[in-house]
N, C-alpha and C. Protein backbone atom coordinates (compact mmCIF):
# COMPACT_ATOMS: atom_id res chain seq x y z
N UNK A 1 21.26 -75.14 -71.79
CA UNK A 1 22.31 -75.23 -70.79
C UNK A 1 21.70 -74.99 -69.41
N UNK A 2 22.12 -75.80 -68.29
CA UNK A 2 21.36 -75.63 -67.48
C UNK A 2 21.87 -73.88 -66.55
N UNK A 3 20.87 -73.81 -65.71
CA UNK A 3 20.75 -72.74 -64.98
C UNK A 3 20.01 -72.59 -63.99
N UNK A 4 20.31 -72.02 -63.23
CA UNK A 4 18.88 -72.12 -62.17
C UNK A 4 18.95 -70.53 -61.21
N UNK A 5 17.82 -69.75 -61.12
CA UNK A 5 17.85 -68.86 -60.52
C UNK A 5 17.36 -69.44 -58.85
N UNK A 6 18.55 -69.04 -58.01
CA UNK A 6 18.14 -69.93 -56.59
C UNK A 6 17.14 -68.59 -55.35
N UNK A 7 17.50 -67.69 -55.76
CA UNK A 7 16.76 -65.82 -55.09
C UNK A 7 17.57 -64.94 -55.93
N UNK A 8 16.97 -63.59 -55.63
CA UNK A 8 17.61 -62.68 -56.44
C UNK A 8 19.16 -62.42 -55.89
N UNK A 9 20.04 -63.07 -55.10
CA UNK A 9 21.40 -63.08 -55.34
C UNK A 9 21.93 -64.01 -55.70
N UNK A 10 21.39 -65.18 -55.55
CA UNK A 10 22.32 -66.43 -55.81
C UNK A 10 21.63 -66.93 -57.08
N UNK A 11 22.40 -67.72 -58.55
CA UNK A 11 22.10 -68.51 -59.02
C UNK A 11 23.51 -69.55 -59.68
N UNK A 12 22.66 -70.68 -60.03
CA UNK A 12 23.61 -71.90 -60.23
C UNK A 12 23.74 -71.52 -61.97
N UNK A 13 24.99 -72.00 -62.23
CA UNK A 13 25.22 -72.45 -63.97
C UNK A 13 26.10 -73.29 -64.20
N UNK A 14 26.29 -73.56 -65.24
CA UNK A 14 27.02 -74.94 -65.79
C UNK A 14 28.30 -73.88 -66.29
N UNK A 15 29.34 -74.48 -65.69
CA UNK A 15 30.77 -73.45 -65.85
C UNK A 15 31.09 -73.36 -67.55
N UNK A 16 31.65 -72.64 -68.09
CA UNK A 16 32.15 -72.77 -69.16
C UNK A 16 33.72 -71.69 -68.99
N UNK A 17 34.45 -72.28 -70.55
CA UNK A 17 35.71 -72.36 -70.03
C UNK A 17 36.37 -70.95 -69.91
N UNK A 18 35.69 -70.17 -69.93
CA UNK A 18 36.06 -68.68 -69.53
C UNK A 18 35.87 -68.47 -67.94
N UNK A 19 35.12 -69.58 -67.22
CA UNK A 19 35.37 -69.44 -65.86
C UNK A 19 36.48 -70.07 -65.57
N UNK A 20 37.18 -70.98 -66.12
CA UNK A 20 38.75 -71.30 -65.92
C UNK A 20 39.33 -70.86 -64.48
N UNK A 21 39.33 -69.58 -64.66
CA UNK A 21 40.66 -68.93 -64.19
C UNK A 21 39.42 -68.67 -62.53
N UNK A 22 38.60 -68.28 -62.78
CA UNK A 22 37.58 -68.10 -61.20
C UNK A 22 37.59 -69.22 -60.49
N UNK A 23 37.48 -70.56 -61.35
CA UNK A 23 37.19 -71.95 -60.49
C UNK A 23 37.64 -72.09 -59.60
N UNK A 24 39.55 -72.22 -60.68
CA UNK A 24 41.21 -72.10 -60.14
C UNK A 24 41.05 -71.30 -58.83
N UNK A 25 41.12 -70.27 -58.81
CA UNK A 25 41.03 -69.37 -57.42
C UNK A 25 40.36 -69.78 -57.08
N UNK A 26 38.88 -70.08 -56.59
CA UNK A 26 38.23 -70.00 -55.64
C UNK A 26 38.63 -71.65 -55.12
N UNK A 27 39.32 -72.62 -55.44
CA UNK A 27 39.81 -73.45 -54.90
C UNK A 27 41.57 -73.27 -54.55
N UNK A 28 42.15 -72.47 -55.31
CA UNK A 28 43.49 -72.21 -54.53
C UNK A 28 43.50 -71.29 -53.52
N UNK A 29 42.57 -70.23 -52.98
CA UNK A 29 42.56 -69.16 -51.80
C UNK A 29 42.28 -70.19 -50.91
N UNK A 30 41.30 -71.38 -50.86
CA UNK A 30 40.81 -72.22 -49.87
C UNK A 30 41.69 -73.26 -49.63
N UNK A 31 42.70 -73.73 -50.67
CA UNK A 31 43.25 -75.03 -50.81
C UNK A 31 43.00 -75.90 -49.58
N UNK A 32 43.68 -75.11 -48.09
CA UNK A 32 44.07 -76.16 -47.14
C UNK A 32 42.91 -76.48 -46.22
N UNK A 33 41.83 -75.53 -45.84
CA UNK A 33 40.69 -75.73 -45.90
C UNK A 33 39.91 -76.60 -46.68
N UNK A 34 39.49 -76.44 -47.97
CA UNK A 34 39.12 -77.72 -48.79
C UNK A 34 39.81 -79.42 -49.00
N UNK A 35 40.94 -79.12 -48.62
CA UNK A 35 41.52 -80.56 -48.51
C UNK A 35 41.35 -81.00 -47.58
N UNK A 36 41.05 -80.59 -46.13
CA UNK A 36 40.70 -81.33 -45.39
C UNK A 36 39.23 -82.10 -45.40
N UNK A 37 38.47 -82.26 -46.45
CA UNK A 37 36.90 -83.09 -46.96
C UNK A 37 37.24 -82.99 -48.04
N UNK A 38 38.10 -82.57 -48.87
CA UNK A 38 37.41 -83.48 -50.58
C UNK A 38 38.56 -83.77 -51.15
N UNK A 39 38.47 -84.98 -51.52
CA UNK A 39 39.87 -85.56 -51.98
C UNK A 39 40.14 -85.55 -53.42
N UNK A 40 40.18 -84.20 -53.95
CA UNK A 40 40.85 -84.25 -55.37
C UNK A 40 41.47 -82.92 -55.34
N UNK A 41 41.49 -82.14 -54.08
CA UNK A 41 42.22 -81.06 -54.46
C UNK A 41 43.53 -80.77 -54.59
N UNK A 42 44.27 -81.36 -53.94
CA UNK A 42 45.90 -81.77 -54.85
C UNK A 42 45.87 -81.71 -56.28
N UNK A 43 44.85 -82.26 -56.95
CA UNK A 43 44.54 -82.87 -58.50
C UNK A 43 44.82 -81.49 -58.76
N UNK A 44 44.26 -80.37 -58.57
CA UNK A 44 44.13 -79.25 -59.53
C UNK A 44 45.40 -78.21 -59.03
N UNK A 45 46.01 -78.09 -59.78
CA UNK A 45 47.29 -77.26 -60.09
C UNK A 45 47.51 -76.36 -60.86
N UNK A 46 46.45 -76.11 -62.36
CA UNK A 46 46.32 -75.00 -62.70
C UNK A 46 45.13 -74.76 -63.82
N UNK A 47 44.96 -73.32 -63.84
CA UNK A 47 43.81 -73.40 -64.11
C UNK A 47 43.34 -73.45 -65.39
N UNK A 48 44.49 -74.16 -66.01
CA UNK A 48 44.09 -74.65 -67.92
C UNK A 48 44.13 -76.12 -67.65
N UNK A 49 43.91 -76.88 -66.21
CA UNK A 49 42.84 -78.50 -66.28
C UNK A 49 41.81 -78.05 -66.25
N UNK A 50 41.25 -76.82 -66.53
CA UNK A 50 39.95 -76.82 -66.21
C UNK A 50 39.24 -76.64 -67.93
N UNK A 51 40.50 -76.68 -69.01
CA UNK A 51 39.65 -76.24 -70.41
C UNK A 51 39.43 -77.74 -70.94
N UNK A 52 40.07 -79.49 -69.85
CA UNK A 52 39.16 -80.30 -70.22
C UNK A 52 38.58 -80.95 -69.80
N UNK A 53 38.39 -80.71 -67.96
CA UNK A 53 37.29 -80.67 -67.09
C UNK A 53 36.23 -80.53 -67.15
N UNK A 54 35.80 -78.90 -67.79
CA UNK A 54 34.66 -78.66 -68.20
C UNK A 54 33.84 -78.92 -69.39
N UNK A 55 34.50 -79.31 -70.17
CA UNK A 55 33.99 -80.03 -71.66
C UNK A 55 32.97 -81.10 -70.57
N UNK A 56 33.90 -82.07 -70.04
CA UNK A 56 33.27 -83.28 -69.31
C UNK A 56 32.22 -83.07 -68.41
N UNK A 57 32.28 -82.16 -67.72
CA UNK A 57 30.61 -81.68 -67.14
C UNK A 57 29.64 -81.33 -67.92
N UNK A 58 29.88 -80.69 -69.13
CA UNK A 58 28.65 -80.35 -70.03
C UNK A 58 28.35 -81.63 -70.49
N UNK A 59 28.92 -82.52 -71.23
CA UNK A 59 29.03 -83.74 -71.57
C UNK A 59 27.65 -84.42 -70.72
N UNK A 60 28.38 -84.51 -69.13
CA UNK A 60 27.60 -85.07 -68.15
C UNK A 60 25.89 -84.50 -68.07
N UNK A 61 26.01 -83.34 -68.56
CA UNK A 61 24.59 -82.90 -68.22
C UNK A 61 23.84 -83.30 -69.83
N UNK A 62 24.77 -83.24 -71.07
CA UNK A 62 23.78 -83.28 -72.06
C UNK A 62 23.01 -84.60 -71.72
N UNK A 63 23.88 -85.70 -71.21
CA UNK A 63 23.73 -87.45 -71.11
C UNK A 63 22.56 -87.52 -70.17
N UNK A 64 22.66 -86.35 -69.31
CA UNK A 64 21.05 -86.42 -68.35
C UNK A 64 21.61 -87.43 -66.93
N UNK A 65 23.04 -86.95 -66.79
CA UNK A 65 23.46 -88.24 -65.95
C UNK A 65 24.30 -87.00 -64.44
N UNK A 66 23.15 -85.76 -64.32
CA UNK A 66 23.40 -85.03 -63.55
C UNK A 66 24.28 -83.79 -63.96
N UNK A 67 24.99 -82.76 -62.77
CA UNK A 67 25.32 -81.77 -63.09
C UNK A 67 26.45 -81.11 -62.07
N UNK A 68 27.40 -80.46 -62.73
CA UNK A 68 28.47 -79.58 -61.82
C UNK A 68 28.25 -78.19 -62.08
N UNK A 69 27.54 -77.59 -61.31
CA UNK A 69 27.00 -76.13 -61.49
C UNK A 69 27.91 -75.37 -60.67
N UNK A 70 28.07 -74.29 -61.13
CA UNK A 70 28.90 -73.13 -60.55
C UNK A 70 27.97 -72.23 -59.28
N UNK A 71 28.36 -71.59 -58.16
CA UNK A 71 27.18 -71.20 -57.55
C UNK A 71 27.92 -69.72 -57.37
N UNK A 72 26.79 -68.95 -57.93
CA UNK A 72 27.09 -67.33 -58.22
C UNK A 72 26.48 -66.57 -57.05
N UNK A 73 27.02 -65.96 -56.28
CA UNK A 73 26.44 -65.02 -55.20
C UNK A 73 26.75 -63.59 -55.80
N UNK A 74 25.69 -62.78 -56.14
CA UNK A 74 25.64 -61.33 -56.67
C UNK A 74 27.01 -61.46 -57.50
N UNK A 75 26.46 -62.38 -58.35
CA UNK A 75 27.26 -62.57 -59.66
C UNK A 75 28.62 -62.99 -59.78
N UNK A 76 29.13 -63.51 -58.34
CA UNK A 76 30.48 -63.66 -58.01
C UNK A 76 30.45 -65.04 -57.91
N UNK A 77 31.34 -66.00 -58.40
CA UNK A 77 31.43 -67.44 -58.14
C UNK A 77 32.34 -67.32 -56.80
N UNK A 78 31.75 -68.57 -56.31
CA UNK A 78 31.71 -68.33 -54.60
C UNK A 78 31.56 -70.09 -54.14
N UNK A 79 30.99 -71.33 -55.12
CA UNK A 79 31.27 -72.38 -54.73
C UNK A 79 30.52 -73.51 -56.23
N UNK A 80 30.20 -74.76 -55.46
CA UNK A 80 30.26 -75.68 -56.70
C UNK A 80 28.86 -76.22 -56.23
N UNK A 81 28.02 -76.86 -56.53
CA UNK A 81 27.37 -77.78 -56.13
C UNK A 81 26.90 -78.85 -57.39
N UNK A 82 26.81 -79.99 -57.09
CA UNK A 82 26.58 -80.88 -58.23
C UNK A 82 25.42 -81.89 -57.53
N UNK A 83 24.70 -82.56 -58.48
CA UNK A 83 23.97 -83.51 -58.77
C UNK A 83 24.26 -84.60 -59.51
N UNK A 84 24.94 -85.78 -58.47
CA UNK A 84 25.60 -86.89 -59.27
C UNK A 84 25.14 -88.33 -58.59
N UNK A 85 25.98 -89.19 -59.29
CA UNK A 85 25.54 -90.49 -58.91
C UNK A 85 23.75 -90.65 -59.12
N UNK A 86 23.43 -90.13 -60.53
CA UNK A 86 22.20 -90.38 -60.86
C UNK A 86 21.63 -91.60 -61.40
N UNK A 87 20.73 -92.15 -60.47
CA UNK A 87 20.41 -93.81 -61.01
C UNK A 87 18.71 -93.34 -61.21
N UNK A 88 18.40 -93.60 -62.40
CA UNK A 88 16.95 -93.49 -63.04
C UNK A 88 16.12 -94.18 -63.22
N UNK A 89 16.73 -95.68 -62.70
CA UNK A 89 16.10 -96.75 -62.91
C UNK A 89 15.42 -96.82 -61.08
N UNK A 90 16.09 -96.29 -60.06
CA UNK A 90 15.61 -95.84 -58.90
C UNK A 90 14.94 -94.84 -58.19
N UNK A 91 15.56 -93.94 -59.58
CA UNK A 91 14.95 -92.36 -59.23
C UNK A 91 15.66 -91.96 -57.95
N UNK A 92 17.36 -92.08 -57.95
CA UNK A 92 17.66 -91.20 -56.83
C UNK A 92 19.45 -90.58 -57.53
N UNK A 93 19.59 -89.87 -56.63
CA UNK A 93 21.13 -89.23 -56.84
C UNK A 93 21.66 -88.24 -55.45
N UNK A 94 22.55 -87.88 -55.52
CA UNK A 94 23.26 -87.57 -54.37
C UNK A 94 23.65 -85.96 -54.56
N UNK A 95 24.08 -85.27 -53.95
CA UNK A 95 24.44 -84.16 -53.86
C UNK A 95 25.69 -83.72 -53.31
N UNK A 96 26.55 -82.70 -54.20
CA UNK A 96 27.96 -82.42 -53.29
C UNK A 96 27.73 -80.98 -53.72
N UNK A 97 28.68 -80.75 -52.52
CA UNK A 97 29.08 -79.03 -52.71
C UNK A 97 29.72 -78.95 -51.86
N UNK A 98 30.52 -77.32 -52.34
CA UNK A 98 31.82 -76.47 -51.06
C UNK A 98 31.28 -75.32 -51.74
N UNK A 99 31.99 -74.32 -50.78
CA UNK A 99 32.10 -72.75 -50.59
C UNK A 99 33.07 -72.07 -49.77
N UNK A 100 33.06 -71.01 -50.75
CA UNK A 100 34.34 -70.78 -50.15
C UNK A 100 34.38 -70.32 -48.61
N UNK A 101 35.24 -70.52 -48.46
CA UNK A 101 35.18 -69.88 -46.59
C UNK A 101 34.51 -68.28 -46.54
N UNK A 102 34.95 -67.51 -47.07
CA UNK A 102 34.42 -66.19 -47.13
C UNK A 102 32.94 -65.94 -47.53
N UNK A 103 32.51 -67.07 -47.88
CA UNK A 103 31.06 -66.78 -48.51
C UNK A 103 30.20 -67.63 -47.29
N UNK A 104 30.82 -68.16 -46.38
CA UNK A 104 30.05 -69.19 -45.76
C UNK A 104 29.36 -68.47 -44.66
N UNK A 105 28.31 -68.82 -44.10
CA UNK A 105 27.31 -68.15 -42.83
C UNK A 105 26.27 -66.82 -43.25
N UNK A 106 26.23 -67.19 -45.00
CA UNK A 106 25.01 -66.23 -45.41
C UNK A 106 23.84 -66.83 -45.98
N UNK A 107 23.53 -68.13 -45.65
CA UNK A 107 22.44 -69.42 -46.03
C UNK A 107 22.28 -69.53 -47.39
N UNK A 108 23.62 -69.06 -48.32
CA UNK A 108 24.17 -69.75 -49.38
C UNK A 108 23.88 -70.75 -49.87
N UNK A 109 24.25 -71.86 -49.22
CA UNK A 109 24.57 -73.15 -49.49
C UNK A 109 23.06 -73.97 -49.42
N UNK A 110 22.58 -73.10 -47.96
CA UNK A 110 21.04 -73.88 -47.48
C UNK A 110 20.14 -73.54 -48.44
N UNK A 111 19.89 -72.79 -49.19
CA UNK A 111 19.45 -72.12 -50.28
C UNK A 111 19.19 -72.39 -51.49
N UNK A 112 20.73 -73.02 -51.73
CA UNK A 112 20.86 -73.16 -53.17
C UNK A 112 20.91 -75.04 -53.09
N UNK A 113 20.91 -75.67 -52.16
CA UNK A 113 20.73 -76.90 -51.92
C UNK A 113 18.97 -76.99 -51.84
N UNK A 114 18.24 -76.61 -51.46
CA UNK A 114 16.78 -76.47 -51.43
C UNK A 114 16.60 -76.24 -52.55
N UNK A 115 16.77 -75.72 -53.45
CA UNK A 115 16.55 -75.17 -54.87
C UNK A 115 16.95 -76.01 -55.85
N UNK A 116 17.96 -76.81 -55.58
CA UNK A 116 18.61 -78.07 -56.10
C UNK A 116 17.27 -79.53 -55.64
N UNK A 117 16.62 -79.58 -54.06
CA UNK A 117 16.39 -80.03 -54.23
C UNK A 117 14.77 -80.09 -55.53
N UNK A 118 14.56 -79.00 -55.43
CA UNK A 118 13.08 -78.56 -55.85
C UNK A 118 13.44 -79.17 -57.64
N UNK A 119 14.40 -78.78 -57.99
CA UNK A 119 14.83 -78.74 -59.33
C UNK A 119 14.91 -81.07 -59.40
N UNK A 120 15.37 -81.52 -58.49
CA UNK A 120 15.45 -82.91 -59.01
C UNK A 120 14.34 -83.80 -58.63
N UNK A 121 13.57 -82.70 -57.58
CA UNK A 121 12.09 -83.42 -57.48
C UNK A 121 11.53 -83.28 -58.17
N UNK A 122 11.05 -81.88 -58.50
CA UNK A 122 9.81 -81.72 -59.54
C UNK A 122 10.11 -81.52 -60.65
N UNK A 123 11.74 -81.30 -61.43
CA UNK A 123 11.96 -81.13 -62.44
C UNK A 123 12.17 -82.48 -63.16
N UNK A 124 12.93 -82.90 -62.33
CA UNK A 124 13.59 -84.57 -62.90
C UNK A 124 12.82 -85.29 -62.53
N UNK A 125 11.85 -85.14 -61.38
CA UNK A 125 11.21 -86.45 -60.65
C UNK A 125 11.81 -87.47 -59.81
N UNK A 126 13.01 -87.32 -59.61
CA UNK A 126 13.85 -88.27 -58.98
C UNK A 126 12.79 -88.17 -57.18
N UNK A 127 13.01 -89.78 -56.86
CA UNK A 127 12.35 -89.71 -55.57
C UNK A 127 13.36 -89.47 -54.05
N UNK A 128 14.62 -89.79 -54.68
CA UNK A 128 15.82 -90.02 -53.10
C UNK A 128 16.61 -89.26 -53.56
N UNK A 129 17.08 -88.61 -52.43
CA UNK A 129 18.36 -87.91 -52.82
C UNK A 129 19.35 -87.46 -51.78
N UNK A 130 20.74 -87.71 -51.46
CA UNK A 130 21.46 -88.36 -50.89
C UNK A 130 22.38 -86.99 -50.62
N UNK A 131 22.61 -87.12 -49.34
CA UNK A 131 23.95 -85.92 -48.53
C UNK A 131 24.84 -87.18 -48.03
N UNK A 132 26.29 -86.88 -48.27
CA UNK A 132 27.38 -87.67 -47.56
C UNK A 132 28.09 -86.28 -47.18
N UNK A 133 28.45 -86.60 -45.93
CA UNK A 133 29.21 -85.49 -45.19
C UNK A 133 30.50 -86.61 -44.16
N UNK A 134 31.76 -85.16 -44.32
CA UNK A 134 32.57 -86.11 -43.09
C UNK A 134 32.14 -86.15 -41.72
N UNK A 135 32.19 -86.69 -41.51
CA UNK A 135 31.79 -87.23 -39.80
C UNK A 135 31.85 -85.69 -38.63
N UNK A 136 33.66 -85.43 -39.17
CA UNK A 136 33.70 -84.05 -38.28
C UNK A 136 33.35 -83.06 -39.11
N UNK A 137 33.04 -83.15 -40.10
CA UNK A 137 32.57 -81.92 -40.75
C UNK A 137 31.31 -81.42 -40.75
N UNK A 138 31.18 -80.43 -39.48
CA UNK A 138 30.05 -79.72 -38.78
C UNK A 138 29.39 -79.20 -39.62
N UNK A 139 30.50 -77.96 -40.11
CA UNK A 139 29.66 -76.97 -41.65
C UNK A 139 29.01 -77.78 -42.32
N UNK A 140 29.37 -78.61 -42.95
CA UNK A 140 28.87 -79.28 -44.23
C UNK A 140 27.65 -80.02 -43.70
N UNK A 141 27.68 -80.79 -42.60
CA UNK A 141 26.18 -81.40 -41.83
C UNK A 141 25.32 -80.59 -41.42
N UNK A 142 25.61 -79.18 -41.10
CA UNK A 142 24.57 -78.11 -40.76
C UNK A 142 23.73 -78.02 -41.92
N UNK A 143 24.04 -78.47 -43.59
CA UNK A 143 23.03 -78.33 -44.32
C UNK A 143 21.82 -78.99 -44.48
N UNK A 144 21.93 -80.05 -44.58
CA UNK A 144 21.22 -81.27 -44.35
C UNK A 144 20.10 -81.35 -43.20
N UNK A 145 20.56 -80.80 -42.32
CA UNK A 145 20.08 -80.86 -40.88
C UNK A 145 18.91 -79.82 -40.93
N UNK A 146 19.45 -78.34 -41.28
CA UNK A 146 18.92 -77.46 -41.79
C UNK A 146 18.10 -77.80 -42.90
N UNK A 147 17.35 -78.33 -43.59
CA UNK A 147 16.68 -78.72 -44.55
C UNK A 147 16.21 -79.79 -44.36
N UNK A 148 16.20 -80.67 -42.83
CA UNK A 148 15.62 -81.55 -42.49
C UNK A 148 15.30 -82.89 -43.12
N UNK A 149 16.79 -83.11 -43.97
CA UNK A 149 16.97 -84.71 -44.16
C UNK A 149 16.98 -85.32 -43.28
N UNK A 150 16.76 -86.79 -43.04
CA UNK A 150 16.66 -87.77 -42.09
C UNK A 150 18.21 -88.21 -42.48
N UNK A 151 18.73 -88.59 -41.17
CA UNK A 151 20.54 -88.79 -40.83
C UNK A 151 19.93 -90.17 -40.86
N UNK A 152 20.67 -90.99 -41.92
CA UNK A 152 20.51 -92.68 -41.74
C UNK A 152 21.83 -93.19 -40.68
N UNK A 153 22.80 -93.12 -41.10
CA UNK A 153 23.64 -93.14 -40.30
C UNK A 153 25.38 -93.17 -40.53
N UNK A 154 26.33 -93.50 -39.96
CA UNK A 154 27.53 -93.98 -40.69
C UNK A 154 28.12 -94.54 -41.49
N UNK A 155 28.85 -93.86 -42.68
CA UNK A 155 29.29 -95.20 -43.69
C UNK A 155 31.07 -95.40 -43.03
N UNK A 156 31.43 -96.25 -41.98
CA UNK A 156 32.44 -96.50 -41.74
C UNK A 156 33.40 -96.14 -42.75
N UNK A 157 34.61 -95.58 -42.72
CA UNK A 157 36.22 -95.50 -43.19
C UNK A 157 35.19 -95.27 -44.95
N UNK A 158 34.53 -94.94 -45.07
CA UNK A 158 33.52 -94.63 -46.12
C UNK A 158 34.09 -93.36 -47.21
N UNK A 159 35.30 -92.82 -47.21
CA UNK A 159 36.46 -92.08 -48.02
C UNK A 159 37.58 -91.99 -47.11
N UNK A 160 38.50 -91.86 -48.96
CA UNK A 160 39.76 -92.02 -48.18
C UNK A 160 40.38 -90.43 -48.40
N UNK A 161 40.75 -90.29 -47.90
CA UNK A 161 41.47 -88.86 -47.88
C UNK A 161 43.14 -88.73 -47.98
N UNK A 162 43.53 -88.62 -49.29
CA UNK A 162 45.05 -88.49 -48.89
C UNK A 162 45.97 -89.44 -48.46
N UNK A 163 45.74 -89.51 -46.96
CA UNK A 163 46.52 -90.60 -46.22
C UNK A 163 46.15 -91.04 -45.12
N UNK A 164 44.45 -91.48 -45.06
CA UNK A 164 43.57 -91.88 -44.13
C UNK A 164 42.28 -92.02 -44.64
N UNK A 165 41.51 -92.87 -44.14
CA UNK A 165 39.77 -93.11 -44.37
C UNK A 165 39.04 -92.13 -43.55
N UNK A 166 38.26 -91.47 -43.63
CA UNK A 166 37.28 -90.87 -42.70
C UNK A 166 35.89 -91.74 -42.90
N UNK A 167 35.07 -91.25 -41.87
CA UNK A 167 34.31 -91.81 -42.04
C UNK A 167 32.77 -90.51 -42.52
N UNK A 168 31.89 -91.09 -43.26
CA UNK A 168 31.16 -90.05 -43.68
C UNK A 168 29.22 -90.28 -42.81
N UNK A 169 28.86 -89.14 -42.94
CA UNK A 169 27.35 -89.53 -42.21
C UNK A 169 26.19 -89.42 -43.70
N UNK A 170 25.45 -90.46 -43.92
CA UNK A 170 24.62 -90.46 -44.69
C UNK A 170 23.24 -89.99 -44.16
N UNK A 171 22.80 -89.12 -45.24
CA UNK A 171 21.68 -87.94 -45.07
C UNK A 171 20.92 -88.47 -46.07
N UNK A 172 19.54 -88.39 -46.12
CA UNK A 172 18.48 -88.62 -47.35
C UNK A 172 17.50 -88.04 -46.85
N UNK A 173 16.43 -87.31 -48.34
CA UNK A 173 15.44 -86.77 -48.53
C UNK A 173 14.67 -87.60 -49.35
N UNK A 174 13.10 -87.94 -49.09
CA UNK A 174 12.54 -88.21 -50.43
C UNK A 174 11.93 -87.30 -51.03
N UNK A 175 11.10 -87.25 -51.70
CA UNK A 175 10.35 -86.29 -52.45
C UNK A 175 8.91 -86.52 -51.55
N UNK A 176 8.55 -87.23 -51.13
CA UNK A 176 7.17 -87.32 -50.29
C UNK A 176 7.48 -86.37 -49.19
N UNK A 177 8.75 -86.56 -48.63
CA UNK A 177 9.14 -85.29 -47.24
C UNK A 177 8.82 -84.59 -47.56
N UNK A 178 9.98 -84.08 -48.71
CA UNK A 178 10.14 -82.26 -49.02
C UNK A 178 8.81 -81.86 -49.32
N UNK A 179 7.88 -82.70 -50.19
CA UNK A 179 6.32 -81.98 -50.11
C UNK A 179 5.41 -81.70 -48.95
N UNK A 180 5.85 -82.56 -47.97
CA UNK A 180 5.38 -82.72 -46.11
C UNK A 180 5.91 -81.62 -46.11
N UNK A 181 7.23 -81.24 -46.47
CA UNK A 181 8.03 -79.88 -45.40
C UNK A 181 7.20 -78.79 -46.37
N UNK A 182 7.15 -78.24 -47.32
CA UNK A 182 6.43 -77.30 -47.72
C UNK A 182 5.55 -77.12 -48.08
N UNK A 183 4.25 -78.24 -47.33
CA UNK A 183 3.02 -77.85 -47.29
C UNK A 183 2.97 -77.12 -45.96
N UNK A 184 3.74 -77.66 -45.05
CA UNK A 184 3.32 -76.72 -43.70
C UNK A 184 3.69 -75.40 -43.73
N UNK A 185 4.40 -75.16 -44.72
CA UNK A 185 4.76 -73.67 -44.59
C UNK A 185 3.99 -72.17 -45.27
């Protein structure tokens, strides 16, 4: 089952259904916050969709077709990050994540996204790997930026949200960078 130790406070795991009821909260304290960037949070209403949600993420990881990991700060679930849209025949996949508002501005996210990437470079070998962020969504582009993906550029009206398109900014890393970025260090 996957896992990943990201430093000695944070690590990632693959939810199982006794986190149910933590998921639930840590997306209903945020609800109106999180709906403004990710468009399925209406979807979740309570926290027994999550006993066949999570079947389907383990599923996803046995298939090798990526991952929805839980992200634990001093043992507290605190946000999500996944590894999806995995194409192997290209060697690339994309990356999503949230956190909760209360956990945000402790390099959390920058952290456990670096550690994510280390895990699909050198673990999986994948060569590209992909940030979509909303346009106004500052937080969420500070990661990327911070970890020094190259900003390709706009995917016009590129999600729809609710009851409007936003538009999203496309971010990519290869694996030749990230080895550039931590040889100099």
């Amino acid at each position: 089952m996957f896992q990943l130790q990201v430093n000695n406070d944070i690590k990632l795991r693959l939810l199982e259904i006794h986190d149910a009821s933590a998921i639930f909260q840590l997306i209903d304290q945020d609800r109106l916050y999180l709906r403004e960037w990710l468009p399925w949070i209406d979807l979740v209403l309570f926290p027994q969709q999550y006993s066949t949600i999570i079947p389907i993420w383990h599923k996803q990881y046995a298939e090798n077709k990526g991952f929805e990991a839980g992200i634990f700060y001093k043992d507290k679930l605190v946000g999500m990050i996944s590894l999806q849209q995995v194409d192997w025949q290209n060697r690339q996949a994309s990356i999503g994540y949230f956190l909760a508002s209360s956990a945000q501005g402790k390099g959390i996210m920058t952290n456990t996204v670096a550690a994510v990437l280390n895990y699909a470079f050198y673990y999986l070998n994948l060569n590209r790997i992909e940030i979509r962020c909303g346009l106004k969504n500052k937080k969420s582009m500070t990661i990327p930026e911070k970890l020094l993906f190259t900003k390709e550029g706009v995917i016009r009206e590129g999600e729809f949200l609710y009851d409007h398109y936003h538009d999203l900014v496309l971010f990519s890393m290869l694996e030749k960078e990230w080895q550039q970025l931590h040889r100099k260090k």
